[in-house]
C-alpha atoms as a PDB file:
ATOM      1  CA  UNK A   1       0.000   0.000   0.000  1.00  0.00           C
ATOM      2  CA  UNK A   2       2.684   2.463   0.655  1.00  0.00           C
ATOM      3  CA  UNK A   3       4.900   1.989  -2.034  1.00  0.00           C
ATOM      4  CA  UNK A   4       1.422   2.005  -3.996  1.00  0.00           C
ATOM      5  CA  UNK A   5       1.058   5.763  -2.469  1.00  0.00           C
ATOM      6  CA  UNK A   6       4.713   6.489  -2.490  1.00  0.00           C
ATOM      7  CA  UNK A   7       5.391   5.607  -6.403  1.00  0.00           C
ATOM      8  CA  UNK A   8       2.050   7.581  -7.213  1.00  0.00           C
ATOM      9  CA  UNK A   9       3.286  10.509  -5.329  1.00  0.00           C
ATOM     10  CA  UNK A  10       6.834  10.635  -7.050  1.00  0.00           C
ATOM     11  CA  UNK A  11       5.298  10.301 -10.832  1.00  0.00           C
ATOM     12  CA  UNK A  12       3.122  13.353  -9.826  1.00  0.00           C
ATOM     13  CA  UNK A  13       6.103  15.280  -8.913  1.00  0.00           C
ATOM     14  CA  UNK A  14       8.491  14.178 -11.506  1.00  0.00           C
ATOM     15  CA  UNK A  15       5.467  15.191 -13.808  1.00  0.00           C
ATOM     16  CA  UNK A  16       5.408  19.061 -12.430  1.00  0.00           C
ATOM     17  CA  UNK A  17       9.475  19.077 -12.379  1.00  0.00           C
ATOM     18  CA  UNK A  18       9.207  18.003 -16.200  1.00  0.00           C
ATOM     19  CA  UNK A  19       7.574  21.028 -17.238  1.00  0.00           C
ATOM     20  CA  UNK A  20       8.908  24.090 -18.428  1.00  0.00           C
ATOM     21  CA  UNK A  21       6.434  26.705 -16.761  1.00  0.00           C
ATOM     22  CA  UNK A  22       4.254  25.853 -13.611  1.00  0.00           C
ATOM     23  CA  UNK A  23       1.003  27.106 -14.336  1.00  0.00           C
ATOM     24  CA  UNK A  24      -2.097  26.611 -12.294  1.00  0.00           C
ATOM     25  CA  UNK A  25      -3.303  24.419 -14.405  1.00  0.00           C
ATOM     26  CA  UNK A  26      -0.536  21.802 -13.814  1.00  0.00           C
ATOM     27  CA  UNK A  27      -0.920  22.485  -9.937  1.00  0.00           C
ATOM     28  CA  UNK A  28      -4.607  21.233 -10.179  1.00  0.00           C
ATOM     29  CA  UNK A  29      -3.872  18.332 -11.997  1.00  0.00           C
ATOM     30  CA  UNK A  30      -1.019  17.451  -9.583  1.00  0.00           C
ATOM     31  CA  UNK A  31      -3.462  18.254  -6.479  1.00  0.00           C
ATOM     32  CA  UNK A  32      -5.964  15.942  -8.741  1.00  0.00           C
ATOM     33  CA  UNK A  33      -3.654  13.123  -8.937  1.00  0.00           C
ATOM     34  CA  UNK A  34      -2.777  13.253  -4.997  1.00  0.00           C
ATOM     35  CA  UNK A  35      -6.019  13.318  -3.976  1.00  0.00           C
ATOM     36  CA  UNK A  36      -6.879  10.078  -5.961  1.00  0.00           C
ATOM     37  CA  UNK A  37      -4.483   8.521  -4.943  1.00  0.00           C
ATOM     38  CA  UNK A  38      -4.982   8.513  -1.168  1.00  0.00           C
ATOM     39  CA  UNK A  39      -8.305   7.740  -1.545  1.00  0.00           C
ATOM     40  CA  UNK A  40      -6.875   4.506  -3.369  1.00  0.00           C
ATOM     41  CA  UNK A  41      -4.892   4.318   0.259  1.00  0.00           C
ATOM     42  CA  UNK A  42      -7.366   4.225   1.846  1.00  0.00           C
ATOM     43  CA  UNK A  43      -7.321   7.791   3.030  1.00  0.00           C
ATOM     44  CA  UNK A  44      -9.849   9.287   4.694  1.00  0.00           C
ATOM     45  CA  UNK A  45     -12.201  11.197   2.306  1.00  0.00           C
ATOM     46  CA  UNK A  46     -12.503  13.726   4.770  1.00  0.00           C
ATOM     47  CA  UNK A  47      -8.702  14.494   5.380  1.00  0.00           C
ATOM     48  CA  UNK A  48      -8.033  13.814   1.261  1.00  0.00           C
ATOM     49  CA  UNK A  49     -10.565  16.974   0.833  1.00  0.00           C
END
């Protein structure tokens, strides 16, 4: 489970260190991609939010 979590939470940050500009948009996506995946951790939906 946490190298589930751990691996999902490194391609999410290698994703935003890959691109040229930061822009909001990216940050959303990122924030998007965390939140899934500690609900898949089982995460409390109330902390995830």
């Amino acid at each position: 489970m946490f190298d589930s979590l751990s691996d999902k939470l490194k391609r999410v940050i290698r994703d935003l260190r890959g691109q040229g500009k930061v822009t909001e948009v990216h940050i959303e996506a990122a924030m998007r991609e965390i939140r899934l995946a500690l609900l898949e951790a089982d995460v409390n939906y109330k902390v995830v939010k």
